[in-house]
Protein backbone atom coordinates (compact mmCIF):
# COMPACT_ATOMS: atom_id res chain seq x y z
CA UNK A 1 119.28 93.53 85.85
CA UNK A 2 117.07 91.04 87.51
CA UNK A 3 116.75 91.68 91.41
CA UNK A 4 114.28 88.30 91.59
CA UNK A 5 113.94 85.40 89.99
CA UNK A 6 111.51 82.70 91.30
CA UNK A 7 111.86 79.38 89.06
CA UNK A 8 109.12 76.82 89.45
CA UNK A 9 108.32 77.50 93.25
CA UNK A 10 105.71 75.34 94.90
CA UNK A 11 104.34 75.38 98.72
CA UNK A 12 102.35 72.66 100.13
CA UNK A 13 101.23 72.70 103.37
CA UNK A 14 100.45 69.67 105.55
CA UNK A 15 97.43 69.59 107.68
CA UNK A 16 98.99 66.82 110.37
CA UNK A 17 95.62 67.66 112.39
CA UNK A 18 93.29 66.78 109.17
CA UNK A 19 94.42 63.20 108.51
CA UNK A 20 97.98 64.65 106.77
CA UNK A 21 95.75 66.57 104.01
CA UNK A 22 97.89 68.93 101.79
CA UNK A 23 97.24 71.99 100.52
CA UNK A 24 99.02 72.85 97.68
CA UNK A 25 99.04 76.82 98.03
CA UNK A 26 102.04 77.73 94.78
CA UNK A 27 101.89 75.43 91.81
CA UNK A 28 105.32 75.83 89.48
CA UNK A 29 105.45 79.96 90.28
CA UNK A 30 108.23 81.57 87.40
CA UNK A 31 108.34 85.22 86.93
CA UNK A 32 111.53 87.65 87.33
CA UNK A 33 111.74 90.81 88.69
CA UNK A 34 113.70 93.80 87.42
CA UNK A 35 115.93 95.91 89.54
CA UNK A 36 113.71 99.06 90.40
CA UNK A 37 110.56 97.53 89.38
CA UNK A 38 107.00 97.58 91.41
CA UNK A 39 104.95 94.04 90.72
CA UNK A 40 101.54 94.43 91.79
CA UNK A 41 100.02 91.06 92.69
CA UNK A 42 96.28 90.45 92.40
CA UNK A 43 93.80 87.28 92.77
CA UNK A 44 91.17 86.83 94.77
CA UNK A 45 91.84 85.64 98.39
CA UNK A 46 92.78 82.29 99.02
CA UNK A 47 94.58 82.50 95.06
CA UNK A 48 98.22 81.90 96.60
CA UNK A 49 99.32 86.18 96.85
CA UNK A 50 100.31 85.89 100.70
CA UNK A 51 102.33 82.79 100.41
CA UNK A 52 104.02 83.77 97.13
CA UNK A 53 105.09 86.69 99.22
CA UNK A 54 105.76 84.93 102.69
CA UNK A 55 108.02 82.31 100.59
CA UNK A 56 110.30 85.14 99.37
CA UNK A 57 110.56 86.89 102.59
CA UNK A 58 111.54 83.31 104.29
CA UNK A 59 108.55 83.34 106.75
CA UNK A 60 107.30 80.04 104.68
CA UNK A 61 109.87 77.33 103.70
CA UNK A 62 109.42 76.81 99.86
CA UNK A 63 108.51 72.90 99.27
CA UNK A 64 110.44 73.10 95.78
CA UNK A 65 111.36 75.69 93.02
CA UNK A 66 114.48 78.62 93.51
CA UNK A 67 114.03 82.17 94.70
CA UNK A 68 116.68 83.62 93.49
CA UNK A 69 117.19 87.11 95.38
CA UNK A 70 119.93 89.47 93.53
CA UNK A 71 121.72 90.94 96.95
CA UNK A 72 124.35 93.41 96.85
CA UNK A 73 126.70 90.86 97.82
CA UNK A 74 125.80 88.00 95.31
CA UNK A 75 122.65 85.77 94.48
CA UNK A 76 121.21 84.44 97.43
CA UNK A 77 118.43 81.51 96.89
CA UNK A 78 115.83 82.23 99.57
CA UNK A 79 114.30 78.95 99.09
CA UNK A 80 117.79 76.96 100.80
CA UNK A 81 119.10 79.81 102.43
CA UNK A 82 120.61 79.55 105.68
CA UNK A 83 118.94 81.40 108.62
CA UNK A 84 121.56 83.72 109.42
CA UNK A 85 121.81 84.32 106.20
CA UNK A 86 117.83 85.72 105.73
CA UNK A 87 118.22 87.50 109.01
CA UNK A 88 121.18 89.35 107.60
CA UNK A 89 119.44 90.70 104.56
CA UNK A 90 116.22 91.85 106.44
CA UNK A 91 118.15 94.06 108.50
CA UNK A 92 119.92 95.23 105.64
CA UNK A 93 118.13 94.90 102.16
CA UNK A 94 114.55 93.69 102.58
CA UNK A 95 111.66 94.71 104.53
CA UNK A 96 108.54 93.27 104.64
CA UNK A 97 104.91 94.73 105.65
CA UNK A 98 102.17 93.00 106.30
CA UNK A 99 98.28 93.87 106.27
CA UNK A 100 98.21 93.88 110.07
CA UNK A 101 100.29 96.19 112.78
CA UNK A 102 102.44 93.86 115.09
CA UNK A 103 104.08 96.01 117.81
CA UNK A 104 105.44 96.35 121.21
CA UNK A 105 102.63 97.23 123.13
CA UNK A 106 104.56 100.04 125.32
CA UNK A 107 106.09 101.64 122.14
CA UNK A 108 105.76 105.10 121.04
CA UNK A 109 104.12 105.66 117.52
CA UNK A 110 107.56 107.30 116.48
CA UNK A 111 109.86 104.75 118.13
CA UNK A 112 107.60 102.12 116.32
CA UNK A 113 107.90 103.95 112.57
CA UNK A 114 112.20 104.58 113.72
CA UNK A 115 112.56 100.63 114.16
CA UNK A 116 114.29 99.88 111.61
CA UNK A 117 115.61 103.64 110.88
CA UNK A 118 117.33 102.82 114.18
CA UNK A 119 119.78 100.05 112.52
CA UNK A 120 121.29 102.94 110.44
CA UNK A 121 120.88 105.95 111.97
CA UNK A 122 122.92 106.68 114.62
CA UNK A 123 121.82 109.88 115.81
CA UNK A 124 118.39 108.85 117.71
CA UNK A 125 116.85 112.07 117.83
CA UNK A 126 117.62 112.83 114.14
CA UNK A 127 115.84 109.76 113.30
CA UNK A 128 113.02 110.52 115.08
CA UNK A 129 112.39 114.06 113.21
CA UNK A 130 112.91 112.41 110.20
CA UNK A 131 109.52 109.82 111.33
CA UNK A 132 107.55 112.68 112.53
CA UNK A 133 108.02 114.26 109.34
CA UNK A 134 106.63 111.27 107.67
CA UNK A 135 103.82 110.68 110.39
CA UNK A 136 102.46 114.35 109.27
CA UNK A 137 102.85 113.40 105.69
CA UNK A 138 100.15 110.45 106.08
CA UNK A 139 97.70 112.81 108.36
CA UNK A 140 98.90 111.14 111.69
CA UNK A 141 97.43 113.88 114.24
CA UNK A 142 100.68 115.40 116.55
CA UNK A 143 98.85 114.50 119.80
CA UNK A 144 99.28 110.60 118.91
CA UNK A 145 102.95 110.64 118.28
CA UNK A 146 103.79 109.78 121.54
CA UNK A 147 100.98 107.51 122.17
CA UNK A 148 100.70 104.04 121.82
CA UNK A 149 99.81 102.11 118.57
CA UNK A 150 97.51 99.53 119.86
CA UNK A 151 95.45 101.92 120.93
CA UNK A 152 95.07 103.62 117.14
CA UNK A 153 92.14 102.82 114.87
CA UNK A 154 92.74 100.67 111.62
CA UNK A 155 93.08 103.38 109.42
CA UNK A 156 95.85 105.06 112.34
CA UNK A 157 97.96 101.93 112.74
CA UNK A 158 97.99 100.77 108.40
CA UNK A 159 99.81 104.58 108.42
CA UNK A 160 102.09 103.56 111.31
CA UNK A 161 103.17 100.19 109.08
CA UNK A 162 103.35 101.91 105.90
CA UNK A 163 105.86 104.69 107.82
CA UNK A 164 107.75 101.99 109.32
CA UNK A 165 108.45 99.99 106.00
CA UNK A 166 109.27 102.55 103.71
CA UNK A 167 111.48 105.23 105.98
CA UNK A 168 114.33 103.30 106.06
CA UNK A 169 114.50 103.27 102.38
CA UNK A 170 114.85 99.30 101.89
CA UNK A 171 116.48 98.02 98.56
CA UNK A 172 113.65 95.18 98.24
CA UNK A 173 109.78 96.42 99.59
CA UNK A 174 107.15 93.77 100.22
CA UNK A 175 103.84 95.04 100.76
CA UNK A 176 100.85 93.79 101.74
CA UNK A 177 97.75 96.51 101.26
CA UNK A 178 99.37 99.03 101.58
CA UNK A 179 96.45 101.39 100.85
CA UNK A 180 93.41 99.32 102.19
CA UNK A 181 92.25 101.17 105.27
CA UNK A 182 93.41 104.73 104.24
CA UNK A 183 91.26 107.65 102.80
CA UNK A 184 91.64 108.70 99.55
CA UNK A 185 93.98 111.67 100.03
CA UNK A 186 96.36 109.70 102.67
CA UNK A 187 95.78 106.63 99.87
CA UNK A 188 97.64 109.16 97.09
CA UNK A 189 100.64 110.21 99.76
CA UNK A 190 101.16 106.56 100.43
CA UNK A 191 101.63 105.52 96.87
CA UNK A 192 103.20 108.91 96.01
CA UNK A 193 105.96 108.00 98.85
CA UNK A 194 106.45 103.95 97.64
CA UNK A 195 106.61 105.80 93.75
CA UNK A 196 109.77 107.66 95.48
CA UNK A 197 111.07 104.71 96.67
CA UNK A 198 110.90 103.73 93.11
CA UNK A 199 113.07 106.64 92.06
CA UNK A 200 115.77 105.86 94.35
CA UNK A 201 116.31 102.36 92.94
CA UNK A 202 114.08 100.23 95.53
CA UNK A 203 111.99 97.59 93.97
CA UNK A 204 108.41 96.51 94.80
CA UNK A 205 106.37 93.84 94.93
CA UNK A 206 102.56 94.45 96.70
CA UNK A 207 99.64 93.05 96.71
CA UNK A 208 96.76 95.22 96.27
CA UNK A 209 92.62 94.75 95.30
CA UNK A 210 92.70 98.85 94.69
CA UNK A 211 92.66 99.15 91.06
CA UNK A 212 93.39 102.70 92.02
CA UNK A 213 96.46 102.20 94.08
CA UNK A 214 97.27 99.57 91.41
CA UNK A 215 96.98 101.82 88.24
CA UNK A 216 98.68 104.63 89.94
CA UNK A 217 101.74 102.64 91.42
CA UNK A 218 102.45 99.52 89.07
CA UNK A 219 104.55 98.23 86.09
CA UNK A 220 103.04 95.51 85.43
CA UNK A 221 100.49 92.82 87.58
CA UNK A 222 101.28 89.33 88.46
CA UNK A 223 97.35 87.76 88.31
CA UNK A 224 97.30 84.53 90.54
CA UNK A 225 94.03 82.00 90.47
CA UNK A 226 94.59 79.14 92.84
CA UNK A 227 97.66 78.91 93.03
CA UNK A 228 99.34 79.59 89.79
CA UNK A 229 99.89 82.58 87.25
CA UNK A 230 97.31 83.19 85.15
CA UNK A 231 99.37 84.63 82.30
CA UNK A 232 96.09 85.46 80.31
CA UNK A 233 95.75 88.23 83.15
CA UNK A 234 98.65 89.56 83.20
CA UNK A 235 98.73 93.46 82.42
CA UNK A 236 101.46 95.92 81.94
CA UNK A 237 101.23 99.34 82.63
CA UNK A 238 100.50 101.87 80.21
């Protein structure tokens, strides 16, 4: 069963500042996704990877095409969707997590991992053993559990995202770098924790330049060059 289907997307910005230049950023995107599957995206930057993913995750408004999102109560097109609608199904069936940390700045590191654990877990405290748990499983020292995130180094707060995406066991995972600023032993946990996602029926789409973290953790790759699919460079796992 198909979880995704994107049919001939396309995203063109307009530059109102630059004399209403457009950017056309997806060019007649089609590819489907498989229930339990992990896509890896690749293409050099500025080759369309963030906006592919920022169009299925509703942060960008599609210009044209479907997005046709499988959710556990019926197909959903992302693309025409109505905001309540996409709100619903981020609380409930997709997560997304970007490159960068975005937090409260007055947050605890575990209260920041718990966020969305929170929604579903009624029992506060129990939720946050279950993210200290996880912080030692990426290396996090004890001493900055209670301390603030914007405070953390790179490597420190990419851990802090990766725990906060991933513990609440989401149905749909979209990942930006997930391993980027990580050492090479916290760089295996990470992808041995989304591979357990995996396992428990969550499907996966990230975008990655590791070819590590890529050959480790992917089905297939999704190769993108200025804005479309190169289907010459696509590559299934072995």
């Amino acid at each position: 069963m198909n979880i995704l289907e994107v049919n001939d997307l396309s995203k063109v910005f307009n530059l109102h500042i630059l004399n209403e230049k457009k950017i056309e950023a997806l060019k007649q995107i089609n590819f489907a996704m498989k229930e339990g599957e992990i896509i890896g995206l690749t293409g050099k930057s500025g080759s369309g990877k963030s906006s592919l993913m920022k169009c299925i995750y509703r942060t960008y408004l599609a210009s044209s095409g479907e997005i046709i999102y499988a959710s556990r109560a019926g197909a959903i097109d992302m693309a025409t969707a109505d905001d309540h609608q996409v709100i619903d199904l981020r609380k409930s069936e997709i997560t997304y997590c970007s490159q960068f940390l975005s937090v409260i700045p007055r947050v605890s590191a575990v209260d920041v991992v718990c966020e969305n654990l929170f929604r579903i877990e009624k029992d506060k405290e129990q939720a946050r053993e279950t993210a200290k748990g996880m912080l030692e499983m990426l290396g996090l020292p004890t001493d900055l559990w209670d301390a603030f995130p914007v405070t953390f180094s790179g490597g420190e707060q990419q851990r802090i995202n990766v725990a906060r995406a991933i513990i609440a066991r989401p149905r749909f995972l979209l990942i930006d770098e997930p391993t980027a600023s990580l050492d090479a032993k916290t760089k295996d946990v990470v992808i041995d924790l989304i591979s357990d996602l995996k396992k428990n029926g969550t499907s996966v789409l990230c975008i990655s330049h590791d070819e590590y973290t890529l050959d480790r953790l992917v089905d297939r790759r999704l190769h993108l060059h200025l804005g479309e699919i190169n289907d010459a460079a696509v590559v299934e796992a072995n």
